[in-house]
Protein backbone atom coordinates (compact mmCIF):
# COMPACT_ATOMS: atom_id res chain seq x y z
CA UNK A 1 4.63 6.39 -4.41
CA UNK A 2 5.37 7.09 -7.87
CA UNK A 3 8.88 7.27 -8.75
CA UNK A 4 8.03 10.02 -11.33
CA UNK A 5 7.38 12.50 -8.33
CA UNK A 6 9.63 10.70 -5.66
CA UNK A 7 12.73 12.40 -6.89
CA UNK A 8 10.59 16.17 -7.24
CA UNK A 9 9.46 15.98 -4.08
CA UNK A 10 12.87 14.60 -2.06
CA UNK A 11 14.30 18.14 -1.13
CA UNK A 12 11.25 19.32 0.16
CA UNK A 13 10.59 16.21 2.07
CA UNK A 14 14.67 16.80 3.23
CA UNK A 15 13.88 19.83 4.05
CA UNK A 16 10.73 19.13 6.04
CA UNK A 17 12.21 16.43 7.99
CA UNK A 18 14.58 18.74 9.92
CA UNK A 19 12.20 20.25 11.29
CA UNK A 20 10.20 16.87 12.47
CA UNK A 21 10.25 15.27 15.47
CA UNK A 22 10.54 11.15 16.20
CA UNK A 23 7.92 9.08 17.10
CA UNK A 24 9.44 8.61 20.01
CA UNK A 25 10.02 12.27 21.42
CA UNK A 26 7.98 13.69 23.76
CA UNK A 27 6.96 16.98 21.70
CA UNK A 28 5.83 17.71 18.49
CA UNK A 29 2.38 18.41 16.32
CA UNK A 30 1.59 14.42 15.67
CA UNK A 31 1.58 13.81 19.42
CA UNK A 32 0.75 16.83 21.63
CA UNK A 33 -2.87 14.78 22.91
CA UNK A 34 -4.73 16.44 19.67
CA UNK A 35 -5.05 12.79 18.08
CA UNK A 36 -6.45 9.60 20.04
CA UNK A 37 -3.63 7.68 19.31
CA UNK A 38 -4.91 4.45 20.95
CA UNK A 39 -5.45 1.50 19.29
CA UNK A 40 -8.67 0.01 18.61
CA UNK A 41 -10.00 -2.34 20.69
CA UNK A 42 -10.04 -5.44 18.09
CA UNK A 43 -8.36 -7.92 20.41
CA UNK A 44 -11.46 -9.65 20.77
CA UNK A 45 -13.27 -9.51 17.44
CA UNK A 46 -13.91 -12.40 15.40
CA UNK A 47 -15.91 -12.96 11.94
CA UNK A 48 -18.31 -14.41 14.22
CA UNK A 49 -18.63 -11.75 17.21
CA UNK A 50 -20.50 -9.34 16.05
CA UNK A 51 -20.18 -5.44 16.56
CA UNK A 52 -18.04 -4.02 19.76
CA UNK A 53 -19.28 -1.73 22.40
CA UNK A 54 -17.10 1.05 20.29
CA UNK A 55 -18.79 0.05 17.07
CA UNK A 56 -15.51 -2.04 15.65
CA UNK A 57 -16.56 -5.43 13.64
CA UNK A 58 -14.42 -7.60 11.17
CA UNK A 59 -14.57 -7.15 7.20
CA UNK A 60 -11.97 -9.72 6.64
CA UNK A 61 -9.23 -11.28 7.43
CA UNK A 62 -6.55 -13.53 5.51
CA UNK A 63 -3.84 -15.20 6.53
CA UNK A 64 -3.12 -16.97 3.28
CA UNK A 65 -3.23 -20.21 4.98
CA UNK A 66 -5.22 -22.16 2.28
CA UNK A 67 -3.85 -21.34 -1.14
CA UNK A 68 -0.89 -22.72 -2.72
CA UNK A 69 0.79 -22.32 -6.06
CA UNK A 70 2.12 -25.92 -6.21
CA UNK A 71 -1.13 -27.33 -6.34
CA UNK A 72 -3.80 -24.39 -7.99
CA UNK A 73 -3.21 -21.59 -10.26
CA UNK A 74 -2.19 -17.88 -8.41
CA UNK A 75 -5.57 -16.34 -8.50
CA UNK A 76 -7.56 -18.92 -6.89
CA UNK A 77 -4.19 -19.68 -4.10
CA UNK A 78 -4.63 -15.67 -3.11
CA UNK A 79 -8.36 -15.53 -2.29
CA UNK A 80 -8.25 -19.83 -0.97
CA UNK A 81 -8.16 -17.99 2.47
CA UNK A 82 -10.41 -14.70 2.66
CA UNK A 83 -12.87 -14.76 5.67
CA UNK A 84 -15.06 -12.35 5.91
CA UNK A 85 -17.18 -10.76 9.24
CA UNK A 86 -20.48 -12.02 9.31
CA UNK A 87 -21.42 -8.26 10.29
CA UNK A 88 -20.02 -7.18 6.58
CA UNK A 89 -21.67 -9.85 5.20
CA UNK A 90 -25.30 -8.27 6.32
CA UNK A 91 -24.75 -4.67 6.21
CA UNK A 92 -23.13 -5.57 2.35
CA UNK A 93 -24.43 -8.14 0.64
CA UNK A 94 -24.00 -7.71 -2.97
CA UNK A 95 -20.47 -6.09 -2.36
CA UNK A 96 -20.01 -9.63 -0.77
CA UNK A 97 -21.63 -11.78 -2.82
CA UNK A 98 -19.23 -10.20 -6.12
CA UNK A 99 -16.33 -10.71 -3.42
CA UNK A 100 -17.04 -14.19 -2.73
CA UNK A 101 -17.40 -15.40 -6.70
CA UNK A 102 -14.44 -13.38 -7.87
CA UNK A 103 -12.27 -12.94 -4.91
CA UNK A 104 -10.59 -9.92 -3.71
CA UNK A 105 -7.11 -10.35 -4.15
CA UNK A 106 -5.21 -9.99 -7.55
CA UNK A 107 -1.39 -8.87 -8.76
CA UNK A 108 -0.74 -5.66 -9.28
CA UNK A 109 -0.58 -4.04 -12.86
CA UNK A 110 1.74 -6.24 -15.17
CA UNK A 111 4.28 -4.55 -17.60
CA UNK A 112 6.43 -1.84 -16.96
CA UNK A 113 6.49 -0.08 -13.58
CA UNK A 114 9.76 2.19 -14.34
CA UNK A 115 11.46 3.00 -17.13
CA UNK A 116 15.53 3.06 -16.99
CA UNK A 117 17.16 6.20 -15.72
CA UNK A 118 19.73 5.54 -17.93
CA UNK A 119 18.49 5.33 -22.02
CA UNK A 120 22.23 3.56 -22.42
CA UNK A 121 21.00 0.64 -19.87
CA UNK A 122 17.43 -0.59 -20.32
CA UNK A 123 18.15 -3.60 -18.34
CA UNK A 124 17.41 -1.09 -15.63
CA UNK A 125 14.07 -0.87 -16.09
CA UNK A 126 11.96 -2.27 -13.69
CA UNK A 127 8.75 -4.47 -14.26
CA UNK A 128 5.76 -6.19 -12.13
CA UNK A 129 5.23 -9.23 -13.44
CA UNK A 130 2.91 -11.69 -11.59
CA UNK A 131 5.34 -14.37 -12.16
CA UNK A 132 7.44 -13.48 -9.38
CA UNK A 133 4.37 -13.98 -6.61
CA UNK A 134 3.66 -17.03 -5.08
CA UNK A 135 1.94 -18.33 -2.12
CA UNK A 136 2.59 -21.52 -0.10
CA UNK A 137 2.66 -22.47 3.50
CA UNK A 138 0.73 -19.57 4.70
CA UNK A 139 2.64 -16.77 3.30
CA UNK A 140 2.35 -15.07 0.04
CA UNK A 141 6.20 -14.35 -1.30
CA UNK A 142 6.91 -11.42 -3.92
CA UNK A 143 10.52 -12.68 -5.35
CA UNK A 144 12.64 -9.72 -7.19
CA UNK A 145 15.14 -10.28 -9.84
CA UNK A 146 17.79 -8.84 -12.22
CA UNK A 147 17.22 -11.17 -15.32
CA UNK A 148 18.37 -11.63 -18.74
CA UNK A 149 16.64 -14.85 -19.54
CA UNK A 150 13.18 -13.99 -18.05
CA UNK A 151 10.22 -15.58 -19.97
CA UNK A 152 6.70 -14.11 -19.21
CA UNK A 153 4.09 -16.04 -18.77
CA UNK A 154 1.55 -13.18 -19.84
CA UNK A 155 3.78 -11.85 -22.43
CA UNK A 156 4.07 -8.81 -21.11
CA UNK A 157 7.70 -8.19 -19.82
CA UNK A 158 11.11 -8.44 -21.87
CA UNK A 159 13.42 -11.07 -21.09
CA UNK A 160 15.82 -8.68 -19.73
CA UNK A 161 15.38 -6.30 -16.87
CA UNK A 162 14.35 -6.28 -12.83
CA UNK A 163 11.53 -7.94 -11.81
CA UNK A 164 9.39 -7.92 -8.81
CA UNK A 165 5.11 -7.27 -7.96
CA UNK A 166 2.60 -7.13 -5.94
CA UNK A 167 -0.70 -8.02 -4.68
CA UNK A 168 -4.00 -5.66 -4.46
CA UNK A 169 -7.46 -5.60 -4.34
CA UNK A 170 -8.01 -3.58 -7.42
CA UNK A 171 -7.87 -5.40 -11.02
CA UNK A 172 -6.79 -3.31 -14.55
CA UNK A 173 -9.94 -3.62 -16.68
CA UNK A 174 -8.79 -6.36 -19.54
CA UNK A 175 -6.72 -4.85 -22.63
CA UNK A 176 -5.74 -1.29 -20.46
CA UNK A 177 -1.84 -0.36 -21.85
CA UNK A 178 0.47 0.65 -19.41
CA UNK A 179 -0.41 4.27 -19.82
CA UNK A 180 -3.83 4.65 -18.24
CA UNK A 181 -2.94 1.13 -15.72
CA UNK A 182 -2.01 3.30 -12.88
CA UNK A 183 -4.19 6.49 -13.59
CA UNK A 184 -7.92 5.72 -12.25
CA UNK A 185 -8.98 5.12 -15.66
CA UNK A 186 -9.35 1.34 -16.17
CA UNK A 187 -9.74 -0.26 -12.55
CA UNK A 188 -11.61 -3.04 -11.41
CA UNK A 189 -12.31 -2.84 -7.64
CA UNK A 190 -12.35 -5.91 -6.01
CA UNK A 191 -12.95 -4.44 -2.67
CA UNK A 192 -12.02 -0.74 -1.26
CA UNK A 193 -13.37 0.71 2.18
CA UNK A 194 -13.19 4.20 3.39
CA UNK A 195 -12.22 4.31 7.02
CA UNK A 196 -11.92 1.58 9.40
CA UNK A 197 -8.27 0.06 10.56
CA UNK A 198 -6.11 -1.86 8.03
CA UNK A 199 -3.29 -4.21 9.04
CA UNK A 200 -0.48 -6.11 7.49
CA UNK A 201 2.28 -8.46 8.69
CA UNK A 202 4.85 -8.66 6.38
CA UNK A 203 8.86 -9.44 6.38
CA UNK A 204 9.82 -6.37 4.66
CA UNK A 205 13.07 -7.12 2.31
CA UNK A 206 16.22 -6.59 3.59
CA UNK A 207 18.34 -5.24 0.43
CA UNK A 208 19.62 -2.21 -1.50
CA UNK A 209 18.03 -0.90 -4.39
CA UNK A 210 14.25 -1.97 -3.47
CA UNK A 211 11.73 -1.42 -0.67
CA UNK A 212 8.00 -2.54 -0.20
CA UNK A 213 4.99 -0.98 1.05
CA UNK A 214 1.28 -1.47 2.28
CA UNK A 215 -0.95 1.50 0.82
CA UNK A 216 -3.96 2.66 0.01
CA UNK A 217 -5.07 4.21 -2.88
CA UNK A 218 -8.29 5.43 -5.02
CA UNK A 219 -9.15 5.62 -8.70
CA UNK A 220 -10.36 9.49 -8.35
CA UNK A 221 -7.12 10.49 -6.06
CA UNK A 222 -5.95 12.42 -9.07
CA UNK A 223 -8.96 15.14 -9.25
CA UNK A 224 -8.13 18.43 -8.19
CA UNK A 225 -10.54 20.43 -6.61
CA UNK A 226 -11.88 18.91 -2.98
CA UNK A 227 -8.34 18.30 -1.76
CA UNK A 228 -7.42 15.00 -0.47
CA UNK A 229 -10.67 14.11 -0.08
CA UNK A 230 -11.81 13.34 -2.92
CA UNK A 231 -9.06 10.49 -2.11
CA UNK A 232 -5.67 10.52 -0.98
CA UNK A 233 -2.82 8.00 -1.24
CA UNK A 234 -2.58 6.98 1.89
CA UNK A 235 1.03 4.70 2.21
CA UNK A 236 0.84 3.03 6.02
CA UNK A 237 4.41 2.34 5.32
CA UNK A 238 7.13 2.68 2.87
CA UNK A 239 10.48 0.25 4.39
CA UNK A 240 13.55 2.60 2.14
CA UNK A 241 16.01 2.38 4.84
CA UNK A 242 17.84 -0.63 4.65
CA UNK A 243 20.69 1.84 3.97
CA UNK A 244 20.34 3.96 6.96
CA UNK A 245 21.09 0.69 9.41
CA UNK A 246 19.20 2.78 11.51
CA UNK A 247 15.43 1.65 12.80
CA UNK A 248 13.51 4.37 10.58
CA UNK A 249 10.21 3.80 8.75
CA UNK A 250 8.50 6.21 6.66
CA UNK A 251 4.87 7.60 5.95
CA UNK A 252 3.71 9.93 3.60
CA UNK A 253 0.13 11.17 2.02
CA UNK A 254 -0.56 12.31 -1.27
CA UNK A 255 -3.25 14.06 -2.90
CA UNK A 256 -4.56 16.14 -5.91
CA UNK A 257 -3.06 13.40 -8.26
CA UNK A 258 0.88 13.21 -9.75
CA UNK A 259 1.43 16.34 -11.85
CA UNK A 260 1.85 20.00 -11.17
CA UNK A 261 -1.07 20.24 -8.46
CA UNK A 262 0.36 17.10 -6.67
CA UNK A 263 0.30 17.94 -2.90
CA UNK A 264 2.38 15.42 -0.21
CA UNK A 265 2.98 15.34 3.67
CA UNK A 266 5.55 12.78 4.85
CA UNK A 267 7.08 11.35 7.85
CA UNK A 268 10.24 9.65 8.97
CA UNK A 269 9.85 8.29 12.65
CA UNK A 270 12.55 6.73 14.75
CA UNK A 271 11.85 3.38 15.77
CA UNK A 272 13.40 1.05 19.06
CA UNK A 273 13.02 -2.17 16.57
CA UNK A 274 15.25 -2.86 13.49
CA UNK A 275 12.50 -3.84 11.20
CA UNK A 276 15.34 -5.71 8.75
CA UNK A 277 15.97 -8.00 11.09
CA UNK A 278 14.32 -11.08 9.08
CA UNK A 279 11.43 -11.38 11.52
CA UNK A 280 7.67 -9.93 10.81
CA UNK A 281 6.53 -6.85 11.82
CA UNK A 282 2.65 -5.34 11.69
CA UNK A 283 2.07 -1.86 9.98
CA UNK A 284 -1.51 -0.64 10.64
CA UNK A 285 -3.43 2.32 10.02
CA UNK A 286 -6.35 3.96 11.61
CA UNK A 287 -8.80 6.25 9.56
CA UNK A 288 -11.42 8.31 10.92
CA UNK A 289 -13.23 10.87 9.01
CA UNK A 290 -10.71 13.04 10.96
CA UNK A 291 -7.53 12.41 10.87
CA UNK A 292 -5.40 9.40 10.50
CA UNK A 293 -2.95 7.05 13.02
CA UNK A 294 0.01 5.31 12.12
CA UNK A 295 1.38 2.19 13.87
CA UNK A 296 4.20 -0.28 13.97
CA UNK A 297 4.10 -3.60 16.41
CA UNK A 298 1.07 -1.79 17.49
CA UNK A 299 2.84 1.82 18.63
CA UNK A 300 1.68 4.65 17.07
CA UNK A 301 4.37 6.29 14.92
CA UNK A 302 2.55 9.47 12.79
CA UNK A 303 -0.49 10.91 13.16
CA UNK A 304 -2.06 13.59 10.66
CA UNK A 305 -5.08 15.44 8.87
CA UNK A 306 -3.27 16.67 5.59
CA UNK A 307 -5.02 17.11 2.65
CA UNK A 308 -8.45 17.18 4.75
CA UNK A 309 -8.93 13.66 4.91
CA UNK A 310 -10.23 10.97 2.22
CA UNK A 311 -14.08 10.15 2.17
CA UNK A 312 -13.89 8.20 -0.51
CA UNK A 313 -13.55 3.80 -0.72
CA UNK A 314 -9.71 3.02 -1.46
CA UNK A 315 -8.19 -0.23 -2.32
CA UNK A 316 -5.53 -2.14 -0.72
CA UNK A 317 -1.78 -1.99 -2.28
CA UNK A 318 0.97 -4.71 -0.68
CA UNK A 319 4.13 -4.15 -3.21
CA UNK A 320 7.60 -4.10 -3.88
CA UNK A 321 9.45 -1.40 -6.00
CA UNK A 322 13.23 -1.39 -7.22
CA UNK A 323 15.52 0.82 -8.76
CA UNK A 324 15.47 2.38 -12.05
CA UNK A 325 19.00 3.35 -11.96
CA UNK A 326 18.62 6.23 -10.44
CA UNK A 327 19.36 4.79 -6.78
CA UNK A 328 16.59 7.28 -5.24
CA UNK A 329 13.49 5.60 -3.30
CA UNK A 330 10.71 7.43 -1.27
CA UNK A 331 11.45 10.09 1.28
CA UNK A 332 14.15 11.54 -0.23
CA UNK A 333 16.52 8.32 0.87
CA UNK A 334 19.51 7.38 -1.89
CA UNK A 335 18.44 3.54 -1.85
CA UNK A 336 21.42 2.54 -3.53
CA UNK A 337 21.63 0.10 -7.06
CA UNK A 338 19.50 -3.39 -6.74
CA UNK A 339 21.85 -5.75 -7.45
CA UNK A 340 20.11 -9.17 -5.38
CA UNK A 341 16.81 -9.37 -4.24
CA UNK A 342 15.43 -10.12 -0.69
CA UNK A 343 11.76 -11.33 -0.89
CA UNK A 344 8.76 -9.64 0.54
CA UNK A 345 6.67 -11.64 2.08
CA UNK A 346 2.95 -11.60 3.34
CA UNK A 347 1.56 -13.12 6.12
CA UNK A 348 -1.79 -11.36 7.00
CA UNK A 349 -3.91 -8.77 6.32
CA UNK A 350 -7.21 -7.50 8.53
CA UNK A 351 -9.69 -4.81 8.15
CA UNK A 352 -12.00 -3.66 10.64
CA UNK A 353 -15.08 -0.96 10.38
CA UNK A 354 -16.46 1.27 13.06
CA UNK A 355 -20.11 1.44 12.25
CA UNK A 356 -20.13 5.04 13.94
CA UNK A 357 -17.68 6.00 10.62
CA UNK A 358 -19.78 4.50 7.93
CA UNK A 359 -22.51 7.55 7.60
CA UNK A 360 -19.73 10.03 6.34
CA UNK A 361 -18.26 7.57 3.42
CA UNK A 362 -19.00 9.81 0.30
CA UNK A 363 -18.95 7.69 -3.31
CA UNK A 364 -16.86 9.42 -5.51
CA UNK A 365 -18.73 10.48 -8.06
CA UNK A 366 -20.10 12.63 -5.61
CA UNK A 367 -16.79 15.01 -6.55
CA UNK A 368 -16.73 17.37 -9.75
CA UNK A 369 -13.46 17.82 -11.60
CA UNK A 370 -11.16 15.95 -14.12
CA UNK A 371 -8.47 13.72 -12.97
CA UNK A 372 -4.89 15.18 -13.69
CA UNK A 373 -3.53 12.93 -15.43
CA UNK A 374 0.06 14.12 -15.24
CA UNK A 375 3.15 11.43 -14.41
């Protein structure tokens, strides 16, 4: 989420929440039998296996088993491992023959992710700087750092400041500033899919100040006009409650861009696992052209159909944020000041498709409007 609106939007989302139930009450809009909240049946599926009796087949899957910084540069140690369904490979071949030469994963956006809350501090600010990623024995690590003495390999960050990243499958076009890196105006998809189920496993890190998240996200989710879909932000999970010591996770959706037409629904659900407890833990989502399905270690935790649903392909987001000073994260949650960093790390990601979902995938330029712009 950007932190631009995080801070707007935290007394509404405060004010929301008291009115929402847990995920693991009994009552409640999410789960009243409205949603299937089942999981798909992709215990079975393989690249190799073809398509289900419910229409599910393998895209990819990567377990970031082959790659290793100590031995090849970052790019080619992110996409070493990427193996895609042979299904995907038929029913998209160009897609996957631009996949296979350029690969699919990248870091996200380098430079300056937040500006200091405080003018008086501008060590505060935070930066993504692919420096801090790595990948090595089958995980891929995103370090974060207070630094004075940083030196940037791309020469894009200051010396001084907090450091972490990301990784994602869309690229910044080369020579993009800052200013349009984030807006839909200069991306490079390397792969996006509209519906389908996404998962992660990831060690989420366990420290004040920061949290990560898994997310997706389109280049057009800022025009106004169609709703959310025309492309919402869709974040599967957002781990801001190291705090709390409570088991909480968060959810939200966002649509009609940043600025003053910027519309959200979020979620906190109660959890019976403490998902700081060092181990990994799998956040998943489930799109339909209907509604969407949140799960953790495979329970379903949210369920909604705010903003109308996306139609539109989105890209993948696996990052880590920090504090700007201001000590505020997502879902309205005082995060507290990052002081030392925990890594976030990676161990898989998988995406299925339902070929019964793929006829009501609408490109975006399908959708009139102008993208706002705004934060």
């Amino acid at each position: 989420m950007k932190r631009s609106i995080a801070v707007a939007i935290a007394a509404a989302l405060l004010v929301a929440l008291a009115a929402v139930c847990c995920a693991g009450c009994t009552h409640g809009e999410w789960n009243d039998g409205s949603y299937d909240l089942s999981l798909p049946d992709i215990g079975k599926i393989t690249a190799t296996s073809g398509v289900s009796e419910e229409g599910w087949y393998l895209v990819f899957e990567d377990e970031f088993d082959k790659g290793d910084t100590n031995n090849s540069d970052l790019q080619s140690a992110l996409n070493a491992s990427t193996n895609f369904g042979e299904v995907y490979k038929e029913k998209y071949p160009e897609e996957y023959a631009a996949q296979e030469e350029r690969g699919i994963w990248t870091t996200s956006p380098e430079g300056v992710r937040w500006e200091s809350n405080d003018k008086n501090k501008p060590e505060q600010a935070c930066y993504w700087c692919a420096d801090m990623v790595s990948v090595a024995d089958g995980y891929v690590t995103v370090r974060s750092q207070q630094k004075s003495d940083h030196v940037c390999s791309a020469d894009k960050c200051p010396p001084s400041g907090r450091f972490t990243s990301g990784i994602e499958t869309r690229a910044i076009i080369e020579g993009a500033d800052s200013e349009v890196a984030n807006k839909g105006q200069a991306d490079d998809i390397l792969f996006a899919q509209a519906f389908g189920y996404f998962e992660a496993t990831v060690k989420v890190p366990a420290a004040t100040g920061m949290w990560s998240a898994f997310w997706l996200q389109s280049s057009g989710m800022r025009k106004v006009g169609a709703e959310g879909v025309d492309g919402t932000e869709i974040d599967v999970y957002e781990s801001a409650f190291f705090r709390s010591r409570t088991s909480k996770m968060g959810h939200a959706l966002l649509w009609n861009g940043y600025g003053d037409h910027a519309k959200v629904e979020g979620y906190i659900g109660e959890l019976d696992v403490d998902l700081y407890d060092g181990g990994f833990h799998t956040f998943a989502l489930k799109w339909t052209p209907e509604y969407y399905v949140f799960y953790v270690d495979d329970k379903a935790t949210w369920a909604s159909r705010a903003g109308g649903v996306s139609h539109v392909r989105e890209f993948l987001r696996l990052t880590v944020e920090l504090d700007a000073g201001d000590k505020w994260g997502p879902h309205g949650q005082k995060i507290g000041a990052f002081k030392e960093g925990a890594d976030f790390v990676i161990d898989s990601v998988r995406v299925y498709q339902n070929e019964k979902f793929e006829q009501y995938v609408i490109d975006d330029a399908c959708f009139a409007g102008e993208l706002d712009l705004g934060n």
